[in-house]
N, C-alpha and C. Protein backbone atom coordinates (compact mmCIF):
# COMPACT_ATOMS: atom_id res chain seq x y z
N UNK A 1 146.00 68.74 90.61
CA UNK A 1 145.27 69.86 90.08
C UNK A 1 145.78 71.14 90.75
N UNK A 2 145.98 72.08 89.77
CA UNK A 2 146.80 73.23 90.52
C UNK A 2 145.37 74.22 90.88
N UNK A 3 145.64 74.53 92.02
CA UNK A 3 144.40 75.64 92.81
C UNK A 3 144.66 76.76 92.44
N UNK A 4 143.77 77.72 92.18
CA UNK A 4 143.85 79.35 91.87
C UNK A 4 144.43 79.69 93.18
N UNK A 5 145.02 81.16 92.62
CA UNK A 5 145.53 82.10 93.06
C UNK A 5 144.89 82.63 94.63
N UNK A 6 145.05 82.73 95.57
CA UNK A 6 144.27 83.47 96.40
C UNK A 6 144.38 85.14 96.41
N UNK A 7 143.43 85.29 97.44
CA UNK A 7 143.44 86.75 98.08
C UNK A 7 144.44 87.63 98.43
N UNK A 8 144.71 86.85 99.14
CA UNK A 8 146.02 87.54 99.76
C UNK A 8 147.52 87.08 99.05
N UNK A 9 147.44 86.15 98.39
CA UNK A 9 148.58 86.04 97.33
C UNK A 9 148.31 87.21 96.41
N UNK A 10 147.31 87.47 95.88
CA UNK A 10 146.76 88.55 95.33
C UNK A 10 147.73 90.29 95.90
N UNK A 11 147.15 90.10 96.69
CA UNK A 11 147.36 91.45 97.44
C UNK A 11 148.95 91.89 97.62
N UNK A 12 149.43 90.69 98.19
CA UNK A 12 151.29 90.66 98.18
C UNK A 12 151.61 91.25 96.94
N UNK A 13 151.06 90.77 95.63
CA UNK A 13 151.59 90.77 94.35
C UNK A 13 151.11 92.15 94.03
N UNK A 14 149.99 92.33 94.11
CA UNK A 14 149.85 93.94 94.05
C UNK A 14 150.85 95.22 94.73
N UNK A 15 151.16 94.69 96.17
CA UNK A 15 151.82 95.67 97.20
C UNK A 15 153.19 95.32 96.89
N UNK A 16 153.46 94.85 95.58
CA UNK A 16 154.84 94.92 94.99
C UNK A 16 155.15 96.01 93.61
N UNK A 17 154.29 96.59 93.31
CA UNK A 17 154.04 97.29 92.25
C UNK A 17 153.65 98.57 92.92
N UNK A 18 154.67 99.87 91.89
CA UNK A 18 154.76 101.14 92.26
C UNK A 18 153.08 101.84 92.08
N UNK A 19 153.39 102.48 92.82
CA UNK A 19 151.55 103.23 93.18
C UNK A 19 150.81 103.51 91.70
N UNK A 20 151.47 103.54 90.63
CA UNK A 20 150.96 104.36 89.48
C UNK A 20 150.51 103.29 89.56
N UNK A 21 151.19 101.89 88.86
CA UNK A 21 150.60 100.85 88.78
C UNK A 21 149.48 99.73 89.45
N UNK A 22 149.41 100.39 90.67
CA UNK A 22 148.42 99.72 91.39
C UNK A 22 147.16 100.71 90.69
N UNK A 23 147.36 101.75 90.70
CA UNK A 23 146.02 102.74 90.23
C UNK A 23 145.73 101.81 89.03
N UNK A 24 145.90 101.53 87.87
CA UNK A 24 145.97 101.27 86.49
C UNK A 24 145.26 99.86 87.12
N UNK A 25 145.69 98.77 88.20
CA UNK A 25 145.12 97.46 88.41
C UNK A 25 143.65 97.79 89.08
N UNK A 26 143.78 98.81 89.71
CA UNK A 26 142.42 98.99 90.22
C UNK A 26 141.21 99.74 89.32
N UNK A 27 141.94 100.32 88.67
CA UNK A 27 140.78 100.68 87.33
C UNK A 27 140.94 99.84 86.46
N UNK A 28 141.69 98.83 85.95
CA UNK A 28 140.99 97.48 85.38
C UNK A 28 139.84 96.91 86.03
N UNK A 29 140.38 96.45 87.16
CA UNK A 29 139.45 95.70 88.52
C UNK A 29 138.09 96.23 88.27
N UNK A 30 138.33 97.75 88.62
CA UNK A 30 137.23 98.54 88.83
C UNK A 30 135.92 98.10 87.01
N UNK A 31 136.40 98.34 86.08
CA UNK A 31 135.85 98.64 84.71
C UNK A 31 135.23 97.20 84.69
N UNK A 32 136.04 96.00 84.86
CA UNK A 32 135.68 94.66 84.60
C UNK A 32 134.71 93.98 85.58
N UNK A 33 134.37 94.88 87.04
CA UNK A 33 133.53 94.63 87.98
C UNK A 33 132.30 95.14 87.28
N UNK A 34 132.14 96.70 86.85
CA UNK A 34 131.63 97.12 86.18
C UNK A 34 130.80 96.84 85.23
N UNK A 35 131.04 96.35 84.41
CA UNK A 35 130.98 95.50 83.13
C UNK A 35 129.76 94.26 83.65
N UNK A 36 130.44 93.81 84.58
CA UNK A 36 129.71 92.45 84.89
C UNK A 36 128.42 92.31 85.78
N UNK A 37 128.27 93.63 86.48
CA UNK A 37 127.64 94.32 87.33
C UNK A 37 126.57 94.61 86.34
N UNK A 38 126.42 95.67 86.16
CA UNK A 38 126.02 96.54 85.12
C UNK A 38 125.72 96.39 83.72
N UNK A 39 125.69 95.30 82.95
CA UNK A 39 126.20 95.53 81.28
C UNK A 39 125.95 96.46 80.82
N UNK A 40 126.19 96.88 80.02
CA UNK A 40 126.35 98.18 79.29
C UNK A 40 124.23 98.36 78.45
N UNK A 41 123.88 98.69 78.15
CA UNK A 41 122.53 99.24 77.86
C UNK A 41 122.76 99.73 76.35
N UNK A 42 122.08 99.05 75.20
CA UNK A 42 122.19 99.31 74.09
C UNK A 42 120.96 100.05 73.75
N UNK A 43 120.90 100.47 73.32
CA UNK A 43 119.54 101.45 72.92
C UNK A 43 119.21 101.65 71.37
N UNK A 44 118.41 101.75 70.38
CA UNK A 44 117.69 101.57 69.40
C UNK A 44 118.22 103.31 68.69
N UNK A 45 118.53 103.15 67.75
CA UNK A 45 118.37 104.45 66.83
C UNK A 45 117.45 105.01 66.96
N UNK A 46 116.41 104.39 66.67
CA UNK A 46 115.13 104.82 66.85
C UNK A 46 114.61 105.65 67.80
N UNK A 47 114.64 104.57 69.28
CA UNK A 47 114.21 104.99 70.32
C UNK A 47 115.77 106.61 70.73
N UNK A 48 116.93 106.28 70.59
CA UNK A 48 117.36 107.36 70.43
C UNK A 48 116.89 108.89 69.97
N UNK A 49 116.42 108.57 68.57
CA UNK A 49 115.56 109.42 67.51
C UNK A 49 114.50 110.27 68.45
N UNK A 50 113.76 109.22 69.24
CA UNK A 50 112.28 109.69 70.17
C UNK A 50 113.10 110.93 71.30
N UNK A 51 113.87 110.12 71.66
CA UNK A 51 114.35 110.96 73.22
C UNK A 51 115.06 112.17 72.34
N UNK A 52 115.42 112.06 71.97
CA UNK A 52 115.70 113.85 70.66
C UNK A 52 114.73 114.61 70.48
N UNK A 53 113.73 114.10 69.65
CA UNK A 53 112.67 114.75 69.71
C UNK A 53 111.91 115.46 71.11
N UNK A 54 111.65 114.74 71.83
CA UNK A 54 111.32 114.64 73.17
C UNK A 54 111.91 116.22 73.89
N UNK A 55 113.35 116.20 73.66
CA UNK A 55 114.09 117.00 74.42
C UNK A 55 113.84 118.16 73.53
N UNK A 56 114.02 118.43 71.91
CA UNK A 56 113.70 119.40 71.25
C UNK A 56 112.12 119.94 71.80
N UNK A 57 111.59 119.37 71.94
CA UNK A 57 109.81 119.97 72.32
C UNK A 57 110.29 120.43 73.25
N UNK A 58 110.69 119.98 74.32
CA UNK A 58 111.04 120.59 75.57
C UNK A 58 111.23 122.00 75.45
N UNK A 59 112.54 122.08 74.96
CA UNK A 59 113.61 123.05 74.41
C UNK A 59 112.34 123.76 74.01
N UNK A 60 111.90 123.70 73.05
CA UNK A 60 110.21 124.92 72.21
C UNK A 60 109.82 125.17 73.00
N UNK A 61 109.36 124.28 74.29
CA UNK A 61 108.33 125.20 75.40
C UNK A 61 108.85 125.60 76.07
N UNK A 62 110.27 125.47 76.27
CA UNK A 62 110.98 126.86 77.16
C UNK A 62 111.08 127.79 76.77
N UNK A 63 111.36 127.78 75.23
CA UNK A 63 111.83 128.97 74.80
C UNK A 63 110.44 129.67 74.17
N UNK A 64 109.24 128.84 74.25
CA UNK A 64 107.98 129.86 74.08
C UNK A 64 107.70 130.64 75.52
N UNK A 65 107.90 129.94 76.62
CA UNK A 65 107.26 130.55 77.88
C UNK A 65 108.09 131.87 78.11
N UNK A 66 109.63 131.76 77.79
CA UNK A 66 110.39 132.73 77.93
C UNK A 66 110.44 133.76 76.27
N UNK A 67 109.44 134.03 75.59
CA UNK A 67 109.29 134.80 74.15
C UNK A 67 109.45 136.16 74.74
N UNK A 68 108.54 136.36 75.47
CA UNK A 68 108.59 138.31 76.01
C UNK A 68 110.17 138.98 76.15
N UNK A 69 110.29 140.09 75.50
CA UNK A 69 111.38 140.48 75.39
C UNK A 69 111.86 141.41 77.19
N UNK A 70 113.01 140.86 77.25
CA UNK A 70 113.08 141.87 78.67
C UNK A 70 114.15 142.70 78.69
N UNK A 71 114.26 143.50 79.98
CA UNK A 71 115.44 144.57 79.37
C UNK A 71 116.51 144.05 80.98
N UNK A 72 117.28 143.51 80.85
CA UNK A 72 118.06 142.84 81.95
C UNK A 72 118.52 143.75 82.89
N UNK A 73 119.04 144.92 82.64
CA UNK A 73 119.48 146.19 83.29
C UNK A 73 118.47 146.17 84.45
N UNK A 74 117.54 146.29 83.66
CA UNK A 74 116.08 146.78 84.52
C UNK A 74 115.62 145.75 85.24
N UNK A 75 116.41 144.83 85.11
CA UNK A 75 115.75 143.40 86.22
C UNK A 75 116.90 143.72 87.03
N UNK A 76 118.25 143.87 86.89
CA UNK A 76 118.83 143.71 87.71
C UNK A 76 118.69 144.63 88.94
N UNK A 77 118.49 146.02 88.26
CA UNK A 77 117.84 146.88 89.14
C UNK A 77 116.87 146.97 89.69
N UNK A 78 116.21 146.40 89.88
CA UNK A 78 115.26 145.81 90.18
C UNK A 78 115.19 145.13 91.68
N UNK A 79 116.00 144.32 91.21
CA UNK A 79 116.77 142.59 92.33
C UNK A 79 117.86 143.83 93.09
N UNK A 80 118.32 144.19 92.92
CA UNK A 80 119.14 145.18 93.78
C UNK A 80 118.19 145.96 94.73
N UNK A 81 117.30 146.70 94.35
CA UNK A 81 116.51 147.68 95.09
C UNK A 81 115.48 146.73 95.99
N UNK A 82 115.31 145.37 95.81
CA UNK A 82 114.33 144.80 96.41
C UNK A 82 115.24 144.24 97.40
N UNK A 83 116.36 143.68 97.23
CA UNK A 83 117.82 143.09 98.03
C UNK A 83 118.00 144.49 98.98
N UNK A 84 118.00 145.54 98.58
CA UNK A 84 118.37 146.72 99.29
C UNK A 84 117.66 146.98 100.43
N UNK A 85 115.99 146.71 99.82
CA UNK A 85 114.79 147.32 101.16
C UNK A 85 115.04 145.96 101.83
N UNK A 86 115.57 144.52 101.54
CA UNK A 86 115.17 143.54 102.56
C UNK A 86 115.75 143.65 103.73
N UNK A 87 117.26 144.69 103.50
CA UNK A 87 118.69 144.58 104.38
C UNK A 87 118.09 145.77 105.30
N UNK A 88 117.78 146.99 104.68
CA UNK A 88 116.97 148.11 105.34
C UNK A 88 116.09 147.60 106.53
N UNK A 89 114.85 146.83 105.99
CA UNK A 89 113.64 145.80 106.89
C UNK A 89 114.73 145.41 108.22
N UNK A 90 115.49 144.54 107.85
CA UNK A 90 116.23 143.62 108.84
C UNK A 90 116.87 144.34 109.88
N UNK A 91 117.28 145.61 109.76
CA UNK A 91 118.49 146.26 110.70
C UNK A 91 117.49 146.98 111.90
């Protein structure tokens, strides 16, 4: 009966192959560890459908809390003159 491959037969055979190619074995390695680890997570149209919705409401109550119109100039000036007296305070 022929025995698998080892570790370190492994490794020789790798540390014979130019660097690109070791990258390319280790992101196989890597994806197929992955895979087996992890399976992949299928999810429902449906339940897709919900988490859309979900995020659109979201989206509405941000963009209701933020409705008041502002004038940005005037904020920035604002944040400057308050940044200005903090540096003033400090010295």
């Amino acid at each position: 009966m022929s025995k698998g491959v080892t570790l370190e037969q492994v490794e020789q055979l790798a540390a014979q192959l130019p660097p690109q190619e070791q990258l390319k074995l280790v992101s196989r390695l890597s994806e197929r560890l992955t895979e087996a680890i992890f399976p992949p997570v299928t999810v429902s149209k449906k339940e897709r459908a919900r988490e859309a919705v979900a995020i659109l409401c979201e989206c509405d109550r941000a963009a209701a809390a933020f409705a008041r119109k502002t004038n940005s100039a005037e904020t920035i000036r604002r944040m400057r003159d308050e940044r200005y007296r903090q540096i003033c305070q400090s010295e």
